[in-house]
C-alpha atoms as a PDB file:
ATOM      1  CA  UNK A   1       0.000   0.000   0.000  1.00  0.00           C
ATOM      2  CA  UNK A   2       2.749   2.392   0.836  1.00  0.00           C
ATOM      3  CA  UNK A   3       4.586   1.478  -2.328  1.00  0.00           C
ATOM      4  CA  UNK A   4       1.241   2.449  -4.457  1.00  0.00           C
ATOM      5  CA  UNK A   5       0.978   5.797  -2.586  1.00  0.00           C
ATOM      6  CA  UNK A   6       4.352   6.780  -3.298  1.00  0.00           C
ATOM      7  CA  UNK A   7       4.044   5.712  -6.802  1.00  0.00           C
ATOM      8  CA  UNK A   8       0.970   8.460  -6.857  1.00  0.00           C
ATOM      9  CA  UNK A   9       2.696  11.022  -5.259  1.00  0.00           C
ATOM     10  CA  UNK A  10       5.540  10.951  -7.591  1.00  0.00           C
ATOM     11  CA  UNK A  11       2.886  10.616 -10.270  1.00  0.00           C
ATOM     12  CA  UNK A  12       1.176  13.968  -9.176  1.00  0.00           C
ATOM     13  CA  UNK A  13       4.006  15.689  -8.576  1.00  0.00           C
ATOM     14  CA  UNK A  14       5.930  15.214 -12.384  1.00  0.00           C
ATOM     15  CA  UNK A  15       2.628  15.694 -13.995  1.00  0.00           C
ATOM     16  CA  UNK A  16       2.399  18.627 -16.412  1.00  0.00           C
ATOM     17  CA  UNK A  17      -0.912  19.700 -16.154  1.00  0.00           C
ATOM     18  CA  UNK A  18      -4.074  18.212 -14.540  1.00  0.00           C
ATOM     19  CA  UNK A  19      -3.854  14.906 -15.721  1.00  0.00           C
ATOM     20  CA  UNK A  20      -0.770  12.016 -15.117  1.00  0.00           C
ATOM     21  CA  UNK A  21       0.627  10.130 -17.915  1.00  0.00           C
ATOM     22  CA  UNK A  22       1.186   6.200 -17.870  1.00  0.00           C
ATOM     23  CA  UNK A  23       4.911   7.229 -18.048  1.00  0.00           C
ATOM     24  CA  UNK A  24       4.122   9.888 -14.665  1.00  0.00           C
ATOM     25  CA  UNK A  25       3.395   6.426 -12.965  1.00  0.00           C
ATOM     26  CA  UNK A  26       7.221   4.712 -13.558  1.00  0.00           C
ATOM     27  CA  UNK A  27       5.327   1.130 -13.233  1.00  0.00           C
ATOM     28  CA  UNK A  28       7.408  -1.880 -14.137  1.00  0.00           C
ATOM     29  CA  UNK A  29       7.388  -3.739 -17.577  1.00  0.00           C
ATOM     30  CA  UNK A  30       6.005  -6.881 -17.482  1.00  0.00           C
ATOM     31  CA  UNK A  31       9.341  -7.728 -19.819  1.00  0.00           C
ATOM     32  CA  UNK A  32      12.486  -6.103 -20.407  1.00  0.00           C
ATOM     33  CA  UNK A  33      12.496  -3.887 -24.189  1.00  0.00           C
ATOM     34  CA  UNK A  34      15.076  -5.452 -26.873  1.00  0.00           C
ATOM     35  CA  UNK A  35      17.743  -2.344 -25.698  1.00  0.00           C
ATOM     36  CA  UNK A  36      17.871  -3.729 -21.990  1.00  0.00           C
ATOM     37  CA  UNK A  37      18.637  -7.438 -22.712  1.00  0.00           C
ATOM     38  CA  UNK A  38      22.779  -8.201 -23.927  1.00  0.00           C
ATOM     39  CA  UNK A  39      22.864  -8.528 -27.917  1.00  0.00           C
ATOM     40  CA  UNK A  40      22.353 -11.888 -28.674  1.00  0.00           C
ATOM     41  CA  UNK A  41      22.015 -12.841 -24.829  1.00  0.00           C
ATOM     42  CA  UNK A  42      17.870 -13.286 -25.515  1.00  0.00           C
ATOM     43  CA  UNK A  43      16.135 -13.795 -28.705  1.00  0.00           C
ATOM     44  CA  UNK A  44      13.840 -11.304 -29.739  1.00  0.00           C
ATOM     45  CA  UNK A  45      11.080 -14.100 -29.549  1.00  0.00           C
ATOM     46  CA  UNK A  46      12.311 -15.573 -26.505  1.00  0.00           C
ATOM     47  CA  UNK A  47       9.286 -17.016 -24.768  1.00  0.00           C
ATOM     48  CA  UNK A  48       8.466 -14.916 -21.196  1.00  0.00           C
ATOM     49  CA  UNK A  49       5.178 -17.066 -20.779  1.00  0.00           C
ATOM     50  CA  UNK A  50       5.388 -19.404 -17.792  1.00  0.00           C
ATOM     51  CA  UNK A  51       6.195 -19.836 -13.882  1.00  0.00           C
ATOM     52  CA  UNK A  52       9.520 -17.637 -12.991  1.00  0.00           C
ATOM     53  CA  UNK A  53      11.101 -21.177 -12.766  1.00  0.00           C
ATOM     54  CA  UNK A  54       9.780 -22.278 -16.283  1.00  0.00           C
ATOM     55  CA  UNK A  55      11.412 -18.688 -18.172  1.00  0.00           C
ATOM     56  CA  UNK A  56      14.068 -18.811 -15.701  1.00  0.00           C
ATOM     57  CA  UNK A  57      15.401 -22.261 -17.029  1.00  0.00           C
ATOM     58  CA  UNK A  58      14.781 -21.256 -20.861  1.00  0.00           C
ATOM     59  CA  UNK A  59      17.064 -17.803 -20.322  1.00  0.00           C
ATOM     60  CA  UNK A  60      19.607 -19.518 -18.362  1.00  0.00           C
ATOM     61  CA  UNK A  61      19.694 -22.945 -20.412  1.00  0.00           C
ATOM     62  CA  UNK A  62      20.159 -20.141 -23.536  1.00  0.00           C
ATOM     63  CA  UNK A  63      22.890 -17.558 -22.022  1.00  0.00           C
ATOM     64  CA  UNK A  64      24.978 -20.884 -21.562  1.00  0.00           C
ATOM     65  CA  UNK A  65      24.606 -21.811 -24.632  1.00  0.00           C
ATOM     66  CA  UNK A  66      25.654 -18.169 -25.880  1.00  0.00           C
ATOM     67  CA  UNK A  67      28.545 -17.884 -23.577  1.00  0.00           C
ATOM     68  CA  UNK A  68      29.925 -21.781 -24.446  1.00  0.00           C
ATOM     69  CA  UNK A  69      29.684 -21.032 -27.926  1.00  0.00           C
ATOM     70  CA  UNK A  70      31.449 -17.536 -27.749  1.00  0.00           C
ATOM     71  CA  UNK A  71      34.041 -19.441 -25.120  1.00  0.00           C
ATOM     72  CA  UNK A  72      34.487 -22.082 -27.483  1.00  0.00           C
ATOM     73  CA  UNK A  73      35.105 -20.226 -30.484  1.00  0.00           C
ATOM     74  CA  UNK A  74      37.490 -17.639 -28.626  1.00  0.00           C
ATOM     75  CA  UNK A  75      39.813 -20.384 -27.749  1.00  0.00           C
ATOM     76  CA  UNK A  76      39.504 -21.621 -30.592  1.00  0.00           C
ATOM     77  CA  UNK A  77      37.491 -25.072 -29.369  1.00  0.00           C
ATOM     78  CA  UNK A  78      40.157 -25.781 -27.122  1.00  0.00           C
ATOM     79  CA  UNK A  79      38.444 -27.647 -24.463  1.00  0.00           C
ATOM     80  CA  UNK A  80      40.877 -27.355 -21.861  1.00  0.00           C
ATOM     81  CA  UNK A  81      41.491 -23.787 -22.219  1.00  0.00           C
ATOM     82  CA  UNK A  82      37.839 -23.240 -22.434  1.00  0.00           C
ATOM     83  CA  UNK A  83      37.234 -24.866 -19.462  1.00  0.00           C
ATOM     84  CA  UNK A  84      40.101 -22.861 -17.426  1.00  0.00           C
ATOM     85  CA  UNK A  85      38.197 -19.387 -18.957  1.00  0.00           C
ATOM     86  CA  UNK A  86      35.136 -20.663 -17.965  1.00  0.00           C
ATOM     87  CA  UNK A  87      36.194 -21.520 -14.389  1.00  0.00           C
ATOM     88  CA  UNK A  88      34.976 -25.221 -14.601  1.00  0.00           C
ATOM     89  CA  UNK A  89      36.600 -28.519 -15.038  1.00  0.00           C
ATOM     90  CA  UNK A  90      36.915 -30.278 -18.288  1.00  0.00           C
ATOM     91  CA  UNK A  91      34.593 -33.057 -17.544  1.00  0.00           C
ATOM     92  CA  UNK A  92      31.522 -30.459 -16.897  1.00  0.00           C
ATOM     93  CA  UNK A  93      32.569 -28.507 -20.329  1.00  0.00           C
ATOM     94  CA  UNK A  94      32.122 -31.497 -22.070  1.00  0.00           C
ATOM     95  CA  UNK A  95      29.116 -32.246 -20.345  1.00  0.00           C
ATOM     96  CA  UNK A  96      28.006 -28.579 -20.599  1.00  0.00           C
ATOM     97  CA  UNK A  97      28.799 -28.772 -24.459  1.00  0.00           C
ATOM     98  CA  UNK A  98      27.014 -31.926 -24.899  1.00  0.00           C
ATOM     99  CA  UNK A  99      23.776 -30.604 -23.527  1.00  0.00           C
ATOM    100  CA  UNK A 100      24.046 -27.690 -25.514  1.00  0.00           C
ATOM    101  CA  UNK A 101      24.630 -29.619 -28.833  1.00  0.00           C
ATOM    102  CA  UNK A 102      27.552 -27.565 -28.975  1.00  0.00           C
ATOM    103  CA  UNK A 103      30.349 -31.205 -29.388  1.00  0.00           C
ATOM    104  CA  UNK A 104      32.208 -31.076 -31.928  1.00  0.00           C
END
């Protein structure tokens, strides 16, 4: 409740005239706008319907991805200095890449 009546107060007070503008109210997106998400971290389509767990999983299972990739092709698919960049051991990069689809 206190939140909402601060929200309103701000509202009123950087209003222009007599009315206040969806933008007056600084609410929340429901999802972040292409500019605020890493190039190429998220897909434009990427798929924000579901629990927190369910959209959760999707972006993390597909920043991995991203980041093994980009890991992979910096050291130049060298495994065992991908896994020292990475800060894992060689047996969970391989696992890692595996689940990915990433193995060469």
């Amino acid at each position: 409740m206190r939140e909402l009546q601060n929200t309103l107060e701000r509202a009123v007070i950087l209003a222009d005239g007599l009315s206040i503008r969806p933008e007056g109210l600084q609410l929340p997106v429901s999802k972040p706008d292409a500019g605020q998400v890493l190039a190429g971290m998220l897909a434009e389509n990427f798929n924000w319907e579901g629990s927190l767990e369910e959209v959760t999983a999707r972006a993390a299972s597909h920043v991995e991805k991203v980041l093994l990739e980009s890991t992979m092709r910096e050291c130049k698919w060298n495994k065992t200095r991908a896994a020292e960049k990475l800060g894992v051991s060689p047996k969970t990069l391989l696992t890692k890449l595996r689940s990915a689809g990433l193995e060469e």
